[in-house]
Protein backbone atom coordinates (compact mmCIF):
# COMPACT_ATOMS: atom_id res chain seq x y z
CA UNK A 1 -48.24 149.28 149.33
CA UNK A 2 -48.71 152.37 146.84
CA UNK A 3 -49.79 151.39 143.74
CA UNK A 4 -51.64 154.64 142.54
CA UNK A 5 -50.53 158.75 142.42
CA UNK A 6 -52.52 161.14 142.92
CA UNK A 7 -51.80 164.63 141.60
CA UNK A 8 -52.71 168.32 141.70
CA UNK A 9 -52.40 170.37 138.99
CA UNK A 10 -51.89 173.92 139.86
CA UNK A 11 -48.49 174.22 141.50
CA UNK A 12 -47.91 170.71 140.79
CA UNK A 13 -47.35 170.05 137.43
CA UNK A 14 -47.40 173.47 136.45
CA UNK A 15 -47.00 176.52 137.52
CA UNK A 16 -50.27 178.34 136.62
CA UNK A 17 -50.38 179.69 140.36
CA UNK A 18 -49.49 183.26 139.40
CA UNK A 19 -51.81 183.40 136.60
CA UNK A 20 -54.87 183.21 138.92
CA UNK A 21 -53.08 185.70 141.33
CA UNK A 22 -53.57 187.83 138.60
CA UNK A 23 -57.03 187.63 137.82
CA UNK A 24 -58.09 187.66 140.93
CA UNK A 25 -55.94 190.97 141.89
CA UNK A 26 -57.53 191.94 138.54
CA UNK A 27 -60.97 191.62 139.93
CA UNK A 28 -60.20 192.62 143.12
CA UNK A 29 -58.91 195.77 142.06
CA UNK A 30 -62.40 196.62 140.61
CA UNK A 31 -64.27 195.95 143.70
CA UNK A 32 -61.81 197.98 145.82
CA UNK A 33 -60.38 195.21 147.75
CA UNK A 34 -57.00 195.12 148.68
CA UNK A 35 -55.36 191.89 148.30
CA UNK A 36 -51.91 190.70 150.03
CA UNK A 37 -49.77 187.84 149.34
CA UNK A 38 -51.06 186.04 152.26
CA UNK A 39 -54.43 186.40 150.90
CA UNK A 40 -53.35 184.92 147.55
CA UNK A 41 -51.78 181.93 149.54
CA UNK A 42 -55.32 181.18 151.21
CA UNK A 43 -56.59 181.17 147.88
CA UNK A 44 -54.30 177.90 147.11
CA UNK A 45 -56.03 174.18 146.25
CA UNK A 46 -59.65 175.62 147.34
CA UNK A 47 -62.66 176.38 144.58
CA UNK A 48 -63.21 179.47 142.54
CA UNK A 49 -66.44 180.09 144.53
CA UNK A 50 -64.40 179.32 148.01
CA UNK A 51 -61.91 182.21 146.96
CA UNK A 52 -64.70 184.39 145.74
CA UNK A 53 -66.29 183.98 149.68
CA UNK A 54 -63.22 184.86 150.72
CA UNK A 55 -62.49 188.05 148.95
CA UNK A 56 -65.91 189.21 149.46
CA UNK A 57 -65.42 188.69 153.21
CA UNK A 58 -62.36 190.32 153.26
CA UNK A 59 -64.09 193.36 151.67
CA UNK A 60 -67.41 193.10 154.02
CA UNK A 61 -69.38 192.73 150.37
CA UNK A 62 -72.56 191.02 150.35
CA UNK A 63 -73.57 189.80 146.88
CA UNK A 64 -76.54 187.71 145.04
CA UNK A 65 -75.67 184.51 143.99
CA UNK A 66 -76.65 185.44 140.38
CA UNK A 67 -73.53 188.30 140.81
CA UNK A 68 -71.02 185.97 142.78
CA UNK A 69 -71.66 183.54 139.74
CA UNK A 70 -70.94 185.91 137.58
CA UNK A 71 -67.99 187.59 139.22
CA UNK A 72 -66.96 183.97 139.19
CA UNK A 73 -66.86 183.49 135.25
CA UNK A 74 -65.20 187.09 135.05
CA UNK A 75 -62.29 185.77 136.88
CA UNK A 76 -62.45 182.32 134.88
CA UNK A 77 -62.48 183.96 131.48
CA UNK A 78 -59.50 186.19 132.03
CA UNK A 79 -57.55 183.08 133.65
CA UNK A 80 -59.11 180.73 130.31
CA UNK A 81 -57.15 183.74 128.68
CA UNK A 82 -54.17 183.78 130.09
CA UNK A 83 -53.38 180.13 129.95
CA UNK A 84 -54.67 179.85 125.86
CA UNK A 85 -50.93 180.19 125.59
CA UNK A 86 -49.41 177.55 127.77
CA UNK A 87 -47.20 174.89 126.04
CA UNK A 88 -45.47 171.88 127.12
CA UNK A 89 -42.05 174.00 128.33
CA UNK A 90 -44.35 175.37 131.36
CA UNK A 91 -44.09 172.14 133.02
CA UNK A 92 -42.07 172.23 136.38
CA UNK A 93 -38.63 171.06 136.16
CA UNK A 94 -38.70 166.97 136.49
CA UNK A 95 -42.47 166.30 135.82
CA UNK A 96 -42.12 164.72 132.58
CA UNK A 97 -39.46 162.24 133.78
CA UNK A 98 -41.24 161.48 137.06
CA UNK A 99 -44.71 160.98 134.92
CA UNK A 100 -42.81 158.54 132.09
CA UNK A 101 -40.87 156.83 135.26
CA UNK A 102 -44.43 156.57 137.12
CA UNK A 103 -45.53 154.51 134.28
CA UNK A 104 -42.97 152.60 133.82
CA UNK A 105 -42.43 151.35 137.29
CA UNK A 106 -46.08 150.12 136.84
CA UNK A 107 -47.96 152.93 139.21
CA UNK A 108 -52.02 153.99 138.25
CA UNK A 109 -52.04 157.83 137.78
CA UNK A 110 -54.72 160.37 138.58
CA UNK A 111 -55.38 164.06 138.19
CA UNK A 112 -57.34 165.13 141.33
CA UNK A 113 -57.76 169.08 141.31
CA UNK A 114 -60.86 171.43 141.86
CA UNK A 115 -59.57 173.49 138.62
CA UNK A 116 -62.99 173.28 136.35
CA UNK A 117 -59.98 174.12 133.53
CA UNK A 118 -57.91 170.89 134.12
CA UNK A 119 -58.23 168.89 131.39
CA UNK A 120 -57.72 172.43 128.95
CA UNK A 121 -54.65 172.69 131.14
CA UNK A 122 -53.34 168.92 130.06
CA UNK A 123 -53.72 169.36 126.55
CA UNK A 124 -52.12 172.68 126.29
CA UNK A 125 -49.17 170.45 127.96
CA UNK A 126 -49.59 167.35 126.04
CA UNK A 127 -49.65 164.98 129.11
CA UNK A 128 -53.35 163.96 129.17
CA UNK A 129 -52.20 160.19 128.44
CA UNK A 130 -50.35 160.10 131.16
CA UNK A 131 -53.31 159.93 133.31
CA UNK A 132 -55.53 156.88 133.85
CA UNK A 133 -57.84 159.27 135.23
CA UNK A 134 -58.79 163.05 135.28
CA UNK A 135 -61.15 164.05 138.63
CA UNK A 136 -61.47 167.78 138.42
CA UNK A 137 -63.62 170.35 139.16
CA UNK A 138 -66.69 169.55 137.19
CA UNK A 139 -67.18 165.85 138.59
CA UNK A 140 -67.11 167.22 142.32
CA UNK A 141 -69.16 169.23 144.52
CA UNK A 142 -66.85 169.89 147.43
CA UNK A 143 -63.75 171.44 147.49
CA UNK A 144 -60.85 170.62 149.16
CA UNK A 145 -60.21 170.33 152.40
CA UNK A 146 -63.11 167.75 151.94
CA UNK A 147 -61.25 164.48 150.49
CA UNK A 148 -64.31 164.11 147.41
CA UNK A 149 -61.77 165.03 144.37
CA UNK A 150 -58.77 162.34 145.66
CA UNK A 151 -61.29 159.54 146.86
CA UNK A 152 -63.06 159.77 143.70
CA UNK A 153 -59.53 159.79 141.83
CA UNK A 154 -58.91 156.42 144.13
CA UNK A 155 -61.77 154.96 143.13
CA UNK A 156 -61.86 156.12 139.02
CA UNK A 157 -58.25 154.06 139.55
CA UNK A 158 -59.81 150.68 140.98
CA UNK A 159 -57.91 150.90 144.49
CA UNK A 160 -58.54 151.58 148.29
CA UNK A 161 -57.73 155.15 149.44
CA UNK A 162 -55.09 153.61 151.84
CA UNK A 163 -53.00 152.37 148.37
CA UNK A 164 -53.28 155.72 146.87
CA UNK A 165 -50.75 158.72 147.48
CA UNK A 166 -51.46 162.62 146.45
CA UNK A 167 -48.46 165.08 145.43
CA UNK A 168 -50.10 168.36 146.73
CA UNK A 169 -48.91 171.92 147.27
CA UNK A 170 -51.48 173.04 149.48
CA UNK A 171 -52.49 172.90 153.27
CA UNK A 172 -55.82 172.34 152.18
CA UNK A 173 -54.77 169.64 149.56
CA UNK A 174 -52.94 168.22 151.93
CA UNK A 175 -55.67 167.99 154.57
CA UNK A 176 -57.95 166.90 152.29
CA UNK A 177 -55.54 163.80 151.36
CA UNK A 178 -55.90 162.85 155.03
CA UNK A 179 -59.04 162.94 155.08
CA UNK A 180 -59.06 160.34 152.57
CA UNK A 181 -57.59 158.11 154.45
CA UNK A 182 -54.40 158.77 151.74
CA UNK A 183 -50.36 159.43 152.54
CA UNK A 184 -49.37 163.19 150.99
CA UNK A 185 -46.60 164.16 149.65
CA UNK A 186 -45.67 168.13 149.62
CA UNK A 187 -44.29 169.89 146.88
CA UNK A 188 -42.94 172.95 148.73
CA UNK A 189 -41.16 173.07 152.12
CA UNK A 190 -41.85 171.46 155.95
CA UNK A 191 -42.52 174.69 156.66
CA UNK A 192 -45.78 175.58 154.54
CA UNK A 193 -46.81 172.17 154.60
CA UNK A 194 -46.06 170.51 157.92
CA UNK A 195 -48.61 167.70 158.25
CA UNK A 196 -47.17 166.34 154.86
CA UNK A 197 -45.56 162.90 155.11
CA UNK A 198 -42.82 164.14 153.37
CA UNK A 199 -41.85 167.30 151.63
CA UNK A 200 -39.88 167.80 148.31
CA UNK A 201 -39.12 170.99 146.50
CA UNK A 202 -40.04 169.75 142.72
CA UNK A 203 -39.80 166.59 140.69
CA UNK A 204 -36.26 167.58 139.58
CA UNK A 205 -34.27 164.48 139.46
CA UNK A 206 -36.45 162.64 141.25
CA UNK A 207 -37.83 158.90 140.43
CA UNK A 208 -41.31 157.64 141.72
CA UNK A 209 -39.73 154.31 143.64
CA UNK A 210 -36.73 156.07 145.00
CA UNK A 211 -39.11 158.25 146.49
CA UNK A 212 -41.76 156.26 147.76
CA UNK A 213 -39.08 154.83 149.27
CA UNK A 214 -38.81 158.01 151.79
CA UNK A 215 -42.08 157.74 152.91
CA UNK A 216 -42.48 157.01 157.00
């Protein structure tokens, strides 16, 4: 039986996706390293300093960790800057309604997300008391795939990992669910996400039991 959700933020709840695209093409632009949309994707549910490896690789740079770091908080002030001005409209389509209904119906919510910005994010969208629980990226060390930011949102909610489902939007989010020993639940499409249980597009008129309900 599910008795607890587990959610991501980025892509999620809200659509802040873009807004790191940005800085990062932003900084990536300064080092000379082109950047294509497939890149960007790879950069989806992982850490600032696992997309930071990544760009660097893809540019054959070789940096000291006292310059990565601060390439890192760069890219983390322009994004701090670009979602000052986030309100509660830039919530996906549905969330709201699924978050009151979760409640309702008597389900344990969690935040699980490697964003080191989550909890800013929540109360630029007023929905930080809809959580029981907020696991982001300042009370981890690894970043997803590695299951540490959902089993430590299964245990901040008192239940096994087995009783605990996560609403991702990444592969990596998705494998790290799994790794958990947790059910996933894609926002996106079958295609992107495969090894999700089940796939929806958004929250959109959607009700927590209803869909549990679908799950195999």
């Amino acid at each position: 039986m599910i008795r607890g959700l587990i959610f991501d933020l980025d892509g999620v709840l809200v659509n802040t996706n873009p807004l790191h695209a940005r800085a990062w093409q932003e900084l990536a632009e300064e080092l000379g390293i082109p950047l294509t949309p497939a890149d960007h994707e790879a950069f989806l549910g992982i850490s600032r300093a696992q997309c930071l490896e990544i760009l660097l690789k893809k540019g054959n740079r070789s940096l000291s960790e006292s310059e990565k770091e601060r390439l890192c908080t760069r890219k983390n002030d322009r994004y701090r800057e670009m979602i000052g001005t986030l309100t509660p409209a830039a919530l996906l389509p549905g969330v709201l309604e699924f978050l009151r209904a979760a409640r309702a119906e008597g389900y344990r919510t969690a935040l699980g997300s490697v964003s080191k910005n989550a909890e800013f994010v929540l109360k630029k969208l007023e929905i930080t008391a809809f959580f029981d629980a907020v696991i982001d990226g300042t009370r981890i060390v690894n970043g997803k795939p590695n299951p540490e930011v959902f089993l430590k949102g299964a245990e901040a909610l008192g239940l096994p990992p087995e009783q605990c489902l996560v609403f991702e939007d990444s592969a990596a989010g998705i494998e790290a669910a799994h790794r958990g020993g947790m059910k996933a639940i894609g926002i996106g499409t079958a295609r992107l996400l495969p090894s999700a249980e089940l796939t929806i597009p958004g929250f959109s008129g959607v009700m927590p039991d209803a869909l549990l309900a679908q799950l195999p």
